[in-house]
N, C-alpha and C. Protein backbone atom coordinates (compact mmCIF):
# COMPACT_ATOMS: atom_id res chain seq x y z
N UNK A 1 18.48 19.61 -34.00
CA UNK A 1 17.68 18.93 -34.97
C UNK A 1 17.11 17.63 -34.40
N UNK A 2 17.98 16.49 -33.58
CA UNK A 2 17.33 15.48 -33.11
C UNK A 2 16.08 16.11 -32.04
N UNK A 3 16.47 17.34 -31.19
CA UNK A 3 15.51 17.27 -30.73
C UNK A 3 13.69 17.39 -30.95
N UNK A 4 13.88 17.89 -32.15
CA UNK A 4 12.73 19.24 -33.33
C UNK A 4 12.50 17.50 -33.17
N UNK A 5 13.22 16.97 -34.03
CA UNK A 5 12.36 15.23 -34.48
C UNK A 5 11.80 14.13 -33.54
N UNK A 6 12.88 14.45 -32.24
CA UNK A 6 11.77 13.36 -30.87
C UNK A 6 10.70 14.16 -30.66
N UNK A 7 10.52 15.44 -30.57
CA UNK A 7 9.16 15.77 -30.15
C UNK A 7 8.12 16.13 -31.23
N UNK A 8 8.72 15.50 -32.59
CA UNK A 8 7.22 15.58 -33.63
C UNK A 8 6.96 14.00 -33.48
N UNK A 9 7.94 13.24 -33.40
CA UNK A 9 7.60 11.94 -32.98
C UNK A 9 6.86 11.18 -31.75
N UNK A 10 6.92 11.73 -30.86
CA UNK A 10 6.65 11.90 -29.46
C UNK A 10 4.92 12.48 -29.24
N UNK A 11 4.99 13.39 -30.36
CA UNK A 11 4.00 14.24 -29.85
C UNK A 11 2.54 13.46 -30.06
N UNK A 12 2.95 12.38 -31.29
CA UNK A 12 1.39 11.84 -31.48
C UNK A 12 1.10 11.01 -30.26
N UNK A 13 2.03 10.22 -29.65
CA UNK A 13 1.74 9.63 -28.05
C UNK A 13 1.04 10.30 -27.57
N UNK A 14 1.56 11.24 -27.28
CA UNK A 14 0.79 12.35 -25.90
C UNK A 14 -0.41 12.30 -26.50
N UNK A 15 -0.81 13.00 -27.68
CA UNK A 15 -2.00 13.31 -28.02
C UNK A 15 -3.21 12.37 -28.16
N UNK A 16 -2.80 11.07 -28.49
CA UNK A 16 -3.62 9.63 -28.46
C UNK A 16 -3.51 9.27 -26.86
N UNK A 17 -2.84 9.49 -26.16
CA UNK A 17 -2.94 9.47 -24.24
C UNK A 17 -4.11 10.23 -23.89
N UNK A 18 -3.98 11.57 -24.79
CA UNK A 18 -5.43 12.76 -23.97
C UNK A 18 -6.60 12.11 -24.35
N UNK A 19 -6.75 11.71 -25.42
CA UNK A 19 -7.80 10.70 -25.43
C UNK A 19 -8.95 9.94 -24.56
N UNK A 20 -10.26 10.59 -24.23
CA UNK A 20 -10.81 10.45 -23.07
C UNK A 20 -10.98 9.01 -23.41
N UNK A 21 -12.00 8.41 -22.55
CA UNK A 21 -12.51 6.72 -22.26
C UNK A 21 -13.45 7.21 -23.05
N UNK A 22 -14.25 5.80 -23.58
CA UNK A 22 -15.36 6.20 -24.38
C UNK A 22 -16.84 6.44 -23.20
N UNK A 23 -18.03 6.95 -24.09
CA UNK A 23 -19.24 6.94 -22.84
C UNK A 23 -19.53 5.95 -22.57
N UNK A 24 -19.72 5.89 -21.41
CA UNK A 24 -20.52 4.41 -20.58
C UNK A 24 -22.12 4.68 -20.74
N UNK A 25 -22.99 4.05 -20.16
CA UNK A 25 -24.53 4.30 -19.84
C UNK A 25 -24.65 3.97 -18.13
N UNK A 26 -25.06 4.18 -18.10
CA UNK A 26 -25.37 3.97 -16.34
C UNK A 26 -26.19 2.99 -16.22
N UNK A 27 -25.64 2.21 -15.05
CA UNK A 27 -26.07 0.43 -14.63
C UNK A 27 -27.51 0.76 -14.32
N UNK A 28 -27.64 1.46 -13.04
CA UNK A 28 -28.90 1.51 -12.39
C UNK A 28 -29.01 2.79 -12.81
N UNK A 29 -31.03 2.84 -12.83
CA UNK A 29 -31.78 4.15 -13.37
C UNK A 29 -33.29 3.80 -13.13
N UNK A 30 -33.76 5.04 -13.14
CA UNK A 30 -35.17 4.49 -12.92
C UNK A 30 -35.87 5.77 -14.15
N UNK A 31 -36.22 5.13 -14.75
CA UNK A 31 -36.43 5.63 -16.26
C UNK A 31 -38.67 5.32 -16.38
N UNK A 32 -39.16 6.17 -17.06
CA UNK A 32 -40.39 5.98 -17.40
C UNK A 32 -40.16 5.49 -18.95
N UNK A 33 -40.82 4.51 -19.39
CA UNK A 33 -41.20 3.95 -21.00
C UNK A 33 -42.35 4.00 -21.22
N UNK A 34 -42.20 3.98 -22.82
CA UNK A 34 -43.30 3.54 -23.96
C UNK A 34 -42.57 2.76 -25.13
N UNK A 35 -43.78 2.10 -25.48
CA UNK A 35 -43.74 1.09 -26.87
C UNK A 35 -44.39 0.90 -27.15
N UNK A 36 -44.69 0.67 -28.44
CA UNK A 36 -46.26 0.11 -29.22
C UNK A 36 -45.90 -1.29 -30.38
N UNK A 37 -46.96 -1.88 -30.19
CA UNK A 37 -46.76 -3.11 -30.69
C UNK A 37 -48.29 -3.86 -31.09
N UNK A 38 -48.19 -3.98 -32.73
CA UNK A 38 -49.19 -4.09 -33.19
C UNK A 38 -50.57 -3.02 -32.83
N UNK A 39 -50.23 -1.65 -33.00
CA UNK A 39 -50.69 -0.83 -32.30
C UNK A 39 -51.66 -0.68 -30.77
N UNK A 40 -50.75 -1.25 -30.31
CA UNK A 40 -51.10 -1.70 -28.63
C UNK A 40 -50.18 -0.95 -27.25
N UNK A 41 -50.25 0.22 -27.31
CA UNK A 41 -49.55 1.29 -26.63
C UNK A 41 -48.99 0.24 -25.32
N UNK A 42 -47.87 0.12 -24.90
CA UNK A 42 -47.32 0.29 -23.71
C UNK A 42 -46.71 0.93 -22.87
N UNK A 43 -46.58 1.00 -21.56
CA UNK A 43 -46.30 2.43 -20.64
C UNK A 43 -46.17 1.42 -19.45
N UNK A 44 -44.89 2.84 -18.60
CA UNK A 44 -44.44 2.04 -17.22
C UNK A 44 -43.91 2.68 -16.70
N UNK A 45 -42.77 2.08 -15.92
CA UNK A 45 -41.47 2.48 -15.56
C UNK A 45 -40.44 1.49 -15.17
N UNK A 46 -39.42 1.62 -15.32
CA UNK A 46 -38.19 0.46 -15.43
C UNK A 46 -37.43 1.33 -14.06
N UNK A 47 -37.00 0.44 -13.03
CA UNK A 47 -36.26 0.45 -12.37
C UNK A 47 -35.16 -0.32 -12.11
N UNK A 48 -33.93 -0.56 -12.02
CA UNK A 48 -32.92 -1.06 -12.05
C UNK A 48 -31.92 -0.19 -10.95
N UNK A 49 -31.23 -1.32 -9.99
CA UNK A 49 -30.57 -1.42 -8.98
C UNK A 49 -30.24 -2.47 -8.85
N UNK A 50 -28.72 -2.02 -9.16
CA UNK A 50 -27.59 -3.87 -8.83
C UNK A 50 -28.50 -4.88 -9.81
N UNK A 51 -28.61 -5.95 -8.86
CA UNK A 51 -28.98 -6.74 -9.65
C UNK A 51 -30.72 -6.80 -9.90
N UNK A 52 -31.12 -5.84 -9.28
CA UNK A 52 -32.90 -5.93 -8.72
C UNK A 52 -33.12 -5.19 -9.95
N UNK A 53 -34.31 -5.81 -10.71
CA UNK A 53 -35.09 -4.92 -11.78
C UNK A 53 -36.47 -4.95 -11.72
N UNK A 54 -37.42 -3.64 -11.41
CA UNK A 54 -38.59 -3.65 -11.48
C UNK A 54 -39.43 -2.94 -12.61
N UNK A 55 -40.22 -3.71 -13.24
CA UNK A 55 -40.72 -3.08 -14.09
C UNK A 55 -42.62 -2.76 -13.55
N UNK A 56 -42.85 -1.70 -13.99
CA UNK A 56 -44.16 -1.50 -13.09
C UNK A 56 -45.15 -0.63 -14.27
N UNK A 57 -45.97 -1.87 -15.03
CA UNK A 57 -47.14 -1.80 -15.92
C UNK A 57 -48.21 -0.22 -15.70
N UNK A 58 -48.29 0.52 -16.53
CA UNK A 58 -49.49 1.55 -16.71
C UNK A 58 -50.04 1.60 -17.67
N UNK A 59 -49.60 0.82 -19.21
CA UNK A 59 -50.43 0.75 -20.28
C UNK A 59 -49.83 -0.56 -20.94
N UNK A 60 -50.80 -1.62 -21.15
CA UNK A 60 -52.09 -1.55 -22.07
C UNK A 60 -53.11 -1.34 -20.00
N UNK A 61 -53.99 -1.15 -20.11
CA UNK A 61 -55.17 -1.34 -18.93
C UNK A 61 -55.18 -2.64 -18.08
N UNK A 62 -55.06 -3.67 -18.95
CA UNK A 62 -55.09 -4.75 -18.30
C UNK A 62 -54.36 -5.26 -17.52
N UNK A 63 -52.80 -4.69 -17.71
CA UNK A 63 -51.86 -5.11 -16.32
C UNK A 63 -51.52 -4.08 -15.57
N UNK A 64 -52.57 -2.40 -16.02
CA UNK A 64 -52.41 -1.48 -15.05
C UNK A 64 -52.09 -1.53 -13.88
N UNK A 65 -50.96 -1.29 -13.19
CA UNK A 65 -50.59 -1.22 -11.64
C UNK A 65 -49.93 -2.86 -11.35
N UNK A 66 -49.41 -3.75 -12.52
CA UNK A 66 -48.77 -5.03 -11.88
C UNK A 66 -47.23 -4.55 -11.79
N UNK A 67 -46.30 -4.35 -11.38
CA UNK A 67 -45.51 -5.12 -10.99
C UNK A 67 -44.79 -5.89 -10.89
N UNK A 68 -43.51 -6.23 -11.60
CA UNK A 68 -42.86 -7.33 -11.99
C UNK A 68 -41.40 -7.10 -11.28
N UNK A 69 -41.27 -7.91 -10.56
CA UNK A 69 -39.77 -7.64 -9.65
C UNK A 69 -38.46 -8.74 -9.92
N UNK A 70 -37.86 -8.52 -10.88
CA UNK A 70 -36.91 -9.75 -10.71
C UNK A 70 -35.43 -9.89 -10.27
N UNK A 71 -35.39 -10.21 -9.35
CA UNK A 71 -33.98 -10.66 -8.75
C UNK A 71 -33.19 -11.65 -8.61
N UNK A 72 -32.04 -11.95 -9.70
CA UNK A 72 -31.48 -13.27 -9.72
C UNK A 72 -32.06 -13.53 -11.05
N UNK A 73 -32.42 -15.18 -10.41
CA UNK A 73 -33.57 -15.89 -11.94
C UNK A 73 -35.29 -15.72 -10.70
N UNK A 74 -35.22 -15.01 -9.57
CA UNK A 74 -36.87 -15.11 -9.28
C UNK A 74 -37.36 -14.47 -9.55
N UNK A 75 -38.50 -14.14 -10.03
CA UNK A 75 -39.24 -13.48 -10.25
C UNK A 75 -40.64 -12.92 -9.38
N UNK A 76 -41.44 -11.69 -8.65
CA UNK A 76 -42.05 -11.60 -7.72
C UNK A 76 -43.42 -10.57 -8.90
N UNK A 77 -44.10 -11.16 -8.84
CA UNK A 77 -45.62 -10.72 -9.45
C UNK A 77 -46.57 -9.95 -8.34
N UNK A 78 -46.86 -8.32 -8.41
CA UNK A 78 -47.36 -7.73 -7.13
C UNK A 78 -48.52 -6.92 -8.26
N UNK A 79 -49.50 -7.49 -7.44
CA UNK A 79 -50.76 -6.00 -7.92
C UNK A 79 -51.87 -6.29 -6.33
N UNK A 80 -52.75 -5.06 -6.46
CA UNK A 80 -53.36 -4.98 -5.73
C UNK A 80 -53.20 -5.08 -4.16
N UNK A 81 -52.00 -5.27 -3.86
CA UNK A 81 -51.31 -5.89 -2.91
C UNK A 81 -51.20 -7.40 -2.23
N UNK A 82 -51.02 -8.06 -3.81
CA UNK A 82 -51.07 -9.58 -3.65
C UNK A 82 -49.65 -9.97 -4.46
N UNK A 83 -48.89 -10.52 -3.81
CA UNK A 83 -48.02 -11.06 -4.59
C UNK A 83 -48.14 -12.80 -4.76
N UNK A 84 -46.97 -12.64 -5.60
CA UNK A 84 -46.97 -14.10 -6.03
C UNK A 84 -45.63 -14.45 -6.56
N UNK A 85 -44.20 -15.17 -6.01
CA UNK A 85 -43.25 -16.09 -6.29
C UNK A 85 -43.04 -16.90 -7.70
N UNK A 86 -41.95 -16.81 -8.81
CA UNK A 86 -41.92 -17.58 -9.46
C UNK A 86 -40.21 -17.39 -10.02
N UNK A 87 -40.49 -19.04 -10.90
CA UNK A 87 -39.32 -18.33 -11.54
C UNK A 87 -39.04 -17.40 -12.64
N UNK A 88 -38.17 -16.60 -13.46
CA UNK A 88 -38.20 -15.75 -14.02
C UNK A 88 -38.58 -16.50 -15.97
N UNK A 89 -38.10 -17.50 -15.56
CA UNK A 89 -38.57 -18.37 -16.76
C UNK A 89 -39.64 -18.65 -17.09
N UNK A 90 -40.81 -18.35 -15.90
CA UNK A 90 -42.38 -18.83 -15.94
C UNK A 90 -43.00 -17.40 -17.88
N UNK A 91 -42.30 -16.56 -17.19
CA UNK A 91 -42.81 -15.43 -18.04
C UNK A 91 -42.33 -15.14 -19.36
N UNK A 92 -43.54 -15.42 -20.31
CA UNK A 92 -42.98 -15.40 -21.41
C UNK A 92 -42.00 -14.08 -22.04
N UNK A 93 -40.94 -14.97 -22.86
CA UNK A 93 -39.80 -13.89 -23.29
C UNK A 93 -40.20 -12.63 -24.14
N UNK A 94 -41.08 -12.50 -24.45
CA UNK A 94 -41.75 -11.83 -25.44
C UNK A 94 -42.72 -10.80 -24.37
N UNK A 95 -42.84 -10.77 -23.46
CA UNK A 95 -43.77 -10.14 -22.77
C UNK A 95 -42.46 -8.71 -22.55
N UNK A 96 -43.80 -7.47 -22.23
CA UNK A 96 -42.88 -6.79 -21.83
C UNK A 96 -41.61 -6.57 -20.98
N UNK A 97 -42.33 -7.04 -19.78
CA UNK A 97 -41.38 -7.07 -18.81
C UNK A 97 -40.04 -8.13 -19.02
N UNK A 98 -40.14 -9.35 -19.46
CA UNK A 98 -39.25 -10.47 -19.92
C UNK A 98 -38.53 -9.92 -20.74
N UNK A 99 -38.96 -8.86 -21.98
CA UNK A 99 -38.13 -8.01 -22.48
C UNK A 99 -37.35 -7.27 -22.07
N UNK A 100 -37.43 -6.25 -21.30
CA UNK A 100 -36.76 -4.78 -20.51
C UNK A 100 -35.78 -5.95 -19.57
N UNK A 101 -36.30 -6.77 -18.98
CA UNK A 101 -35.45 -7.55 -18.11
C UNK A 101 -34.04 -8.35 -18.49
N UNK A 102 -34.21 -8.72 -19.78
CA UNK A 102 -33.46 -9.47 -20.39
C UNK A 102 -32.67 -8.82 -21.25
N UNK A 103 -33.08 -7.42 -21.82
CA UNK A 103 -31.78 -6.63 -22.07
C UNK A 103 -31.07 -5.43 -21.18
N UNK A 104 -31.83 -4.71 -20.16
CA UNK A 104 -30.75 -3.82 -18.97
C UNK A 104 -30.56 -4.85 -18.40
N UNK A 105 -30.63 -6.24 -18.01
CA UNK A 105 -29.69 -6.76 -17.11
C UNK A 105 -28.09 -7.06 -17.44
N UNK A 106 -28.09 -6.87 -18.86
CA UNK A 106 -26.70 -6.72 -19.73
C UNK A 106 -25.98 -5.03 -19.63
N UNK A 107 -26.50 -4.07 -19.13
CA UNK A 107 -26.07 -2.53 -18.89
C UNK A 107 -24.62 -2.52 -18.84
N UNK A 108 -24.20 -3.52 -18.01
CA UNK A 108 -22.85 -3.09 -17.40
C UNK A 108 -21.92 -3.16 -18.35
N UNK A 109 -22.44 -4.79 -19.37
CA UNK A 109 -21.91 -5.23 -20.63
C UNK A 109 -22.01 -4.09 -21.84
N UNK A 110 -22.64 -3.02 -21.81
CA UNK A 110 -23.01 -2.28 -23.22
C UNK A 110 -21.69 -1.93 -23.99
N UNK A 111 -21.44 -1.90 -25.12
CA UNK A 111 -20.45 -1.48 -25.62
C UNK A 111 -20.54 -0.81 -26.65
N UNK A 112 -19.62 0.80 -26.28
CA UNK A 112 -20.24 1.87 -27.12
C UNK A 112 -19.68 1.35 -28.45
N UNK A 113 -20.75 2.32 -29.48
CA UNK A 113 -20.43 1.88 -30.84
C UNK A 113 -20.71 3.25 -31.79
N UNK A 114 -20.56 4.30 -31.21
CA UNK A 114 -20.20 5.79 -31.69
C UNK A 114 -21.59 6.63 -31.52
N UNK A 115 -21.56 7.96 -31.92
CA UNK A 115 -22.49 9.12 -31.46
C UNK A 115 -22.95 9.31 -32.73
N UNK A 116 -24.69 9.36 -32.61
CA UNK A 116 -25.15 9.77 -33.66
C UNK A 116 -26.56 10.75 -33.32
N UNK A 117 -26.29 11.69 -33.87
CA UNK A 117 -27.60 12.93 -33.39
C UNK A 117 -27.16 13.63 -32.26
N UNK A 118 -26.39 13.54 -31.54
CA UNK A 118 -25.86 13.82 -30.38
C UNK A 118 -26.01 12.63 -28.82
N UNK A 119 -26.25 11.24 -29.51
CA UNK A 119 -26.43 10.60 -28.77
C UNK A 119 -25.71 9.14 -28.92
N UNK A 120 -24.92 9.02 -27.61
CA UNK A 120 -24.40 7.63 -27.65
C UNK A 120 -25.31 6.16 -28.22
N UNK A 121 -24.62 5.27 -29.09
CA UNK A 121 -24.91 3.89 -29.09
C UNK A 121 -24.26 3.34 -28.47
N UNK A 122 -24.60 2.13 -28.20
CA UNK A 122 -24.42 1.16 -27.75
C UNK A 122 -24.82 0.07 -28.14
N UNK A 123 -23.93 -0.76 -28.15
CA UNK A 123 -24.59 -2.28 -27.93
C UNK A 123 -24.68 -3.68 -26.94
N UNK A 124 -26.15 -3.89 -26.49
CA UNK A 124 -26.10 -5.07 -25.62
C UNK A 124 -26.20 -6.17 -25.99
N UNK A 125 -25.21 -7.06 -25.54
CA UNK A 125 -25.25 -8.47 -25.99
C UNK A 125 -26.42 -9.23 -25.32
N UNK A 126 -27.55 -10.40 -25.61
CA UNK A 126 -28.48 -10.71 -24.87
C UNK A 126 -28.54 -12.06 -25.61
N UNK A 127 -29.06 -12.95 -24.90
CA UNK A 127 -29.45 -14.37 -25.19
C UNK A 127 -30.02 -14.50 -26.13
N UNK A 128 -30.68 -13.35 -26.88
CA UNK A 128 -31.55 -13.27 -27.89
C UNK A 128 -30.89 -12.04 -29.15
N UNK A 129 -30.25 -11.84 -28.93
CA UNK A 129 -29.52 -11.21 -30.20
C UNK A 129 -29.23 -9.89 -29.11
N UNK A 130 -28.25 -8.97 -30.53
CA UNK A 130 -27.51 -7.78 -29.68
C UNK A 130 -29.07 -6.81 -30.02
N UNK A 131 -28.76 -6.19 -29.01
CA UNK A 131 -29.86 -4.61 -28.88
C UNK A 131 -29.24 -3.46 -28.87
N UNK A 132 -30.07 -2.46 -29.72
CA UNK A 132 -29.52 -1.36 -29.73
C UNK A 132 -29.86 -0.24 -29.02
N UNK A 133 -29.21 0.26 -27.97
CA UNK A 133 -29.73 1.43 -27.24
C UNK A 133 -28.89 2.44 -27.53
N UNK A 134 -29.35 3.75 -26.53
CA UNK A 134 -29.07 4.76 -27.24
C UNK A 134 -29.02 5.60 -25.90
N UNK A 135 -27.95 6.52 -25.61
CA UNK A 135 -27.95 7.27 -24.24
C UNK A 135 -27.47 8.76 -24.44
N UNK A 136 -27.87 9.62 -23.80
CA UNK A 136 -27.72 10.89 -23.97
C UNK A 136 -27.16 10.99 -22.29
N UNK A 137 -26.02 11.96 -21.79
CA UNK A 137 -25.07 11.44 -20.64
C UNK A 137 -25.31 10.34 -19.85
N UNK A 138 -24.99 9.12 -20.41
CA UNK A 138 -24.96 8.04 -19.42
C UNK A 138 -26.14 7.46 -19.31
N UNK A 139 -27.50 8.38 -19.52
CA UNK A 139 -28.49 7.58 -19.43
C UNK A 139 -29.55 7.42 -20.94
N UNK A 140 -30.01 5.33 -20.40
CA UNK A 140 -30.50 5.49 -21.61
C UNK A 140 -32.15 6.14 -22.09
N UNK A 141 -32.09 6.37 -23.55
CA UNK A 141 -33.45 7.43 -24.11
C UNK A 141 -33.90 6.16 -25.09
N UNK A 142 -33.44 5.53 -25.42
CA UNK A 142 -34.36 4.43 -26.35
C UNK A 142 -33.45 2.97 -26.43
N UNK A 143 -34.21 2.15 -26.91
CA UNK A 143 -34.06 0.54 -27.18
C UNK A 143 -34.66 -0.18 -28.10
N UNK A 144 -33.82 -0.65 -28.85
CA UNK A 144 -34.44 -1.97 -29.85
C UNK A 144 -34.41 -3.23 -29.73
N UNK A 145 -34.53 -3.72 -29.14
CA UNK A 145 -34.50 -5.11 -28.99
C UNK A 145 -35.01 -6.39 -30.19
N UNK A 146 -34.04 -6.74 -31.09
CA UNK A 146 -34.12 -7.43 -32.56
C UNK A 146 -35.27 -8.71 -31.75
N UNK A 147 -35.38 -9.34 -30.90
CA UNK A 147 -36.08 -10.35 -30.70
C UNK A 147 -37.76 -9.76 -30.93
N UNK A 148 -38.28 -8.61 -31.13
CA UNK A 148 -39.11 -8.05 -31.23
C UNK A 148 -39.26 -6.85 -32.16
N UNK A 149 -40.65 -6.56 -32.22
CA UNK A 149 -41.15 -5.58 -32.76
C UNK A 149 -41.40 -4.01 -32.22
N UNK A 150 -40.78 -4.36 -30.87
CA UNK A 150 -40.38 -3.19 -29.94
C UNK A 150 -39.39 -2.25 -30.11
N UNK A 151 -39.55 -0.82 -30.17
CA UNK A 151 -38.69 -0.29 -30.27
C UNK A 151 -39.10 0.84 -28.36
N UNK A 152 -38.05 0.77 -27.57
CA UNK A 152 -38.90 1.46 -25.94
C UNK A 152 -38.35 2.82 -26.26
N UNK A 153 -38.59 3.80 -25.91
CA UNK A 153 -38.29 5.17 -25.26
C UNK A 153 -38.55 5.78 -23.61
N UNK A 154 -37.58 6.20 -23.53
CA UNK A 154 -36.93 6.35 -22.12
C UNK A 154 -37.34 8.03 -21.44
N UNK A 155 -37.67 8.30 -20.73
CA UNK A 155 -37.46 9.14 -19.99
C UNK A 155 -37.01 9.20 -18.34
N UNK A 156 -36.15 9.83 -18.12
CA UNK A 156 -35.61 9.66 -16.63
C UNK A 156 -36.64 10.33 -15.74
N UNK A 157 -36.43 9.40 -14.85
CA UNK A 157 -37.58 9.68 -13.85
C UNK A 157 -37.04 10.76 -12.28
N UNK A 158 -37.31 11.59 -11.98
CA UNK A 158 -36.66 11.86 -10.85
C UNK A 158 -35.79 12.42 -10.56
């Protein structure tokens, strides 16, 4: 009889042990986006490695083919094959790129916050309030970022 009772007692351990880790999202990715804002289509692609994040403009027209490279707090401005040095502060927070930059550079920080549709949340903490992304294995498919009227969608590139 003691034994019947250590192992109904016992048994919920084990079973809260099998218990996997929750999903992560993956640090680095190189993902294609869109967003629209004030119906003003945006388009790109987000690259992220370690600490290097490039974001590289294809819609609205006007910053077609720029380039935004930031590493650290510098920031490197490339089109046409002209660059240009700054700091990452020069660029306003509200701009796309200042956006995407300022919330995956928090990735590592995300902290899941349960599955809905068949897809992980998360939340990133950011200087500007928490953001909500969203990942289907590890990688992310969308972003809200509360400092804006942006909501991005993700496709993996590659």
């Amino acid at each position: 009889m003691k034994r019947i009772f250590l192992l109904f007692m016992t048994l919920p351990l084990f079973l809260l042990s099998a218990c996997g880790e929750p999903p992560t999202v993956e640090s680095d990715c190189r993902l294609a986006f869109t967003a629209e804002n004030a119906e003003l289509p945006y388009a790109g692609t987000v690259e992220k490695n370690g600490d290097t994040l490039t974001v590289t403009m294809s819609e609205p027209y006007t910053v077609q083919d720029m380039a935004f490279t930031y590493e650290d707090s510098a920031l490197s401005i490339n089109y046409g094959g002209h660059s240009t040095q700054s700091s990452a502060d020069y660029l306003p927070t509200d701009s796309v790129p200042a956006m995407l930059y300022s919330t995956l550079s928090y990735l590592p920080q995300a902290a899941y916050s349960g599955t809905q549709d068949g897809a992980d949340r998360f939340i990133l903490p950011t200087p500007y309030g928490d953001s909500e992304l969203t990942a289907r294995d590890g990688i992310p498919v969308s972003l809200t970022v509360p400092k804006s009227a942006l909501t991005f969608s993700f496709e993996p590139i590659g």
